[in-house]
C-alpha atoms as a PDB file:
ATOM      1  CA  UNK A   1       0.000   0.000   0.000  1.00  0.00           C
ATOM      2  CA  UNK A   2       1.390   3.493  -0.796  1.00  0.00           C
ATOM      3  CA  UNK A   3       1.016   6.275   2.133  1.00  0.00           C
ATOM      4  CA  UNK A   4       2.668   9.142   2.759  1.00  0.00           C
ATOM      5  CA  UNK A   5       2.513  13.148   3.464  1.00  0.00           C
ATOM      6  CA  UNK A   6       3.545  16.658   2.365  1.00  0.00           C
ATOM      7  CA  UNK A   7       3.804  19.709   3.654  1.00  0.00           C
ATOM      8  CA  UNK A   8       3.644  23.247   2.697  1.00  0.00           C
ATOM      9  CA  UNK A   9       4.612  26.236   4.419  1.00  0.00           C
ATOM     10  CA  UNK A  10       3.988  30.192   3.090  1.00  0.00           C
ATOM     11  CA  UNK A  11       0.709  29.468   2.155  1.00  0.00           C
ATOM     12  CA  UNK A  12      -1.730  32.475   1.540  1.00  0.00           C
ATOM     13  CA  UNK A  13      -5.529  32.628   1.168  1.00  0.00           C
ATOM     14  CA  UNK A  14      -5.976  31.780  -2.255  1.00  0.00           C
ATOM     15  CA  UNK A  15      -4.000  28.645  -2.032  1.00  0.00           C
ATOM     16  CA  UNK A  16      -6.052  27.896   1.078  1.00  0.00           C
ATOM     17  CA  UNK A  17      -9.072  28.517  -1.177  1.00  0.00           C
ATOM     18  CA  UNK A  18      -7.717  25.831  -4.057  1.00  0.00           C
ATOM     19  CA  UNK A  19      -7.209  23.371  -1.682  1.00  0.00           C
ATOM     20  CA  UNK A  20     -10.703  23.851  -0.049  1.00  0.00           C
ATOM     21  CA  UNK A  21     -12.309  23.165  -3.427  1.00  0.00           C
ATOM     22  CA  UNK A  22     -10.417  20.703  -4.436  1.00  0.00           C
ATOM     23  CA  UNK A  23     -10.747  18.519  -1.381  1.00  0.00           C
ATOM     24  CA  UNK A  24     -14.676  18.948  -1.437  1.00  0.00           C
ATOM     25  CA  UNK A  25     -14.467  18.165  -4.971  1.00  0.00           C
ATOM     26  CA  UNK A  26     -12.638  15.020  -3.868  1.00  0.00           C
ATOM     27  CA  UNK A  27     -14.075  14.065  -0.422  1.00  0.00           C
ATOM     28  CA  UNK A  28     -12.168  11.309   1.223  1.00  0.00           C
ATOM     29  CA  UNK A  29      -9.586  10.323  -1.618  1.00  0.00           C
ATOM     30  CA  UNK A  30      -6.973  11.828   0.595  1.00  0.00           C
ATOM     31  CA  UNK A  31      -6.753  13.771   3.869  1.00  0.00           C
ATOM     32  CA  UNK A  32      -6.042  17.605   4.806  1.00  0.00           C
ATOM     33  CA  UNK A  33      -6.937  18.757   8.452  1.00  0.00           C
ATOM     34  CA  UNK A  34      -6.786  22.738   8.555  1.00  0.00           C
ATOM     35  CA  UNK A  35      -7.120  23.114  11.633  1.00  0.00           C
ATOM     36  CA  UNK A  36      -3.316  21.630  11.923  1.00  0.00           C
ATOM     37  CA  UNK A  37      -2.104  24.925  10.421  1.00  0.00           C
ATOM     38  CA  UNK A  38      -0.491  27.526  11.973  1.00  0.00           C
ATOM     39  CA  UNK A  39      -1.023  31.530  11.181  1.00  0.00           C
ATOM     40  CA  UNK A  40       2.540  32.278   9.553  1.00  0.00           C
ATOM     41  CA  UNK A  41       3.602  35.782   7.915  1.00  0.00           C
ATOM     42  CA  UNK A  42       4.675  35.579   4.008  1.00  0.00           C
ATOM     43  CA  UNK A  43       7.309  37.355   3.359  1.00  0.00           C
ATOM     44  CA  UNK A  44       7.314  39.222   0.042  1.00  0.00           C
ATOM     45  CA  UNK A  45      10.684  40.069  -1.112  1.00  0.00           C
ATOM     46  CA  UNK A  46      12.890  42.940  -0.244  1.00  0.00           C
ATOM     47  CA  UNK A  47      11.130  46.654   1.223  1.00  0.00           C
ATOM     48  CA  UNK A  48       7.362  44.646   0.963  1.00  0.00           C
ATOM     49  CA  UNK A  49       5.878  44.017   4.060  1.00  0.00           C
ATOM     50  CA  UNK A  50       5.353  40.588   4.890  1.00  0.00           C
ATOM     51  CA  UNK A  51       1.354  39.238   4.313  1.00  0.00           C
ATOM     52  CA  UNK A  52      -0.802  36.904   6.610  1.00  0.00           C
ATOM     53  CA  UNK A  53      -0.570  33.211   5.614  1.00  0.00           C
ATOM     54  CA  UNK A  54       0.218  29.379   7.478  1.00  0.00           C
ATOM     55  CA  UNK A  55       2.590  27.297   7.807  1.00  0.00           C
ATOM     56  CA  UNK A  56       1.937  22.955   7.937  1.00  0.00           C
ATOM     57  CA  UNK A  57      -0.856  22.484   5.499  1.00  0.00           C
ATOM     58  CA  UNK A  58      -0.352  18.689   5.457  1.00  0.00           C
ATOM     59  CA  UNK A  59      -2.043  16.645   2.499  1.00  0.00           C
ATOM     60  CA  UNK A  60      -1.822  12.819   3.566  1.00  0.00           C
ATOM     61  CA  UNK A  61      -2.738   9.352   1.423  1.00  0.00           C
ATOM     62  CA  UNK A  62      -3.471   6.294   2.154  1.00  0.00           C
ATOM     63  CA  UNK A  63      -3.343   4.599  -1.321  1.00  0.00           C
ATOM     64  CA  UNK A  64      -2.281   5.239  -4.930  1.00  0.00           C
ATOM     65  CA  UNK A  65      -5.072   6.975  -6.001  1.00  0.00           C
ATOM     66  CA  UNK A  66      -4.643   9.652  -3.113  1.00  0.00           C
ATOM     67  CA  UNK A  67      -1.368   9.942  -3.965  1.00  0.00           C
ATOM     68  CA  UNK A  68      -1.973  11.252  -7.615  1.00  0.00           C
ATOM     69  CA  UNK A  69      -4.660  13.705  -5.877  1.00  0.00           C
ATOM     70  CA  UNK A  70      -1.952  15.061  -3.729  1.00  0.00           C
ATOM     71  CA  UNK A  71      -0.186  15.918  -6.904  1.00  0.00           C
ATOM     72  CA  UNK A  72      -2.906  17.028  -9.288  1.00  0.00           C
ATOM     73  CA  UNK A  73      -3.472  19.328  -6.165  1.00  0.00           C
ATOM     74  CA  UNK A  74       0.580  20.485  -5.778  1.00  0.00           C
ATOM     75  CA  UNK A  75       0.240  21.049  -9.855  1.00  0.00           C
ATOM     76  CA  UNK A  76      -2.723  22.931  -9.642  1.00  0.00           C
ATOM     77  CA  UNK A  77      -0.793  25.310  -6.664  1.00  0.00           C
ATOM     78  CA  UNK A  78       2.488  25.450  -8.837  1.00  0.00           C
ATOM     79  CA  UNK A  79       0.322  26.211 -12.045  1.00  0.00           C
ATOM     80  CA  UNK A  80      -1.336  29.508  -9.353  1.00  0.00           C
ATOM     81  CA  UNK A  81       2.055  30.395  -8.264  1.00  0.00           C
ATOM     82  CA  UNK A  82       3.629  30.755 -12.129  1.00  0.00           C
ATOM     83  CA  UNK A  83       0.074  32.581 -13.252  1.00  0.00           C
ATOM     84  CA  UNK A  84      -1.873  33.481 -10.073  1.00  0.00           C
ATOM     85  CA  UNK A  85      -4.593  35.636 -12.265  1.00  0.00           C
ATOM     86  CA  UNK A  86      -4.881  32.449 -14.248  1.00  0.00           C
ATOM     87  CA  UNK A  87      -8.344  31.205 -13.740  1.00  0.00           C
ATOM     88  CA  UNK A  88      -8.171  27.587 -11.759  1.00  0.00           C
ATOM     89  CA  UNK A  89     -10.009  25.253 -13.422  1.00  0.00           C
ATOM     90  CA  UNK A  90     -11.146  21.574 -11.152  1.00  0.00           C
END
């Protein structure tokens, strides 16, 4: 059986947002618990202050099917971070 976890740190509210959908759009294929997080600040480059995010959003599996959820999900982030006023599509 494949199982396993990974975390992400710096994460702001629209990631948070993603990851809500996603997970209610796949309920049960693989665990996230946000109430593990903890309030972080992001910090935005040099003479920006630093913006509100968390730190330990932790996607789990229990199978390989979770597994490629987990990484649809970190593609879908990656794909936000390269184009964030890129529509996100499910």
């Amino acid at each position: 059986m494949s199982s396993g976890s990974v975390t992400l740190n710096g994460v702001d509210d629209e990631i948070l947002a993603i990851s809500f959908k996603f997970k209610a759009e796949h309920e049960g294929l693989f665990q996230f618990n946000p109430q593990q997080m903890q309030p972080a600040v992001i910090t935005q480059g040099p003479h920006k202050p630093g913006k509100p995010g968390y730190n330990g959003m932790t996607f789990s599996w229990n199978n390989p099917n979770g597994l490629k959820l987990v990484i649809a999900l970190l593609q879908k982030i990656e794909t936000h971070h390269a184009n964030p006023s890129a529509p996100q599509q499910a």
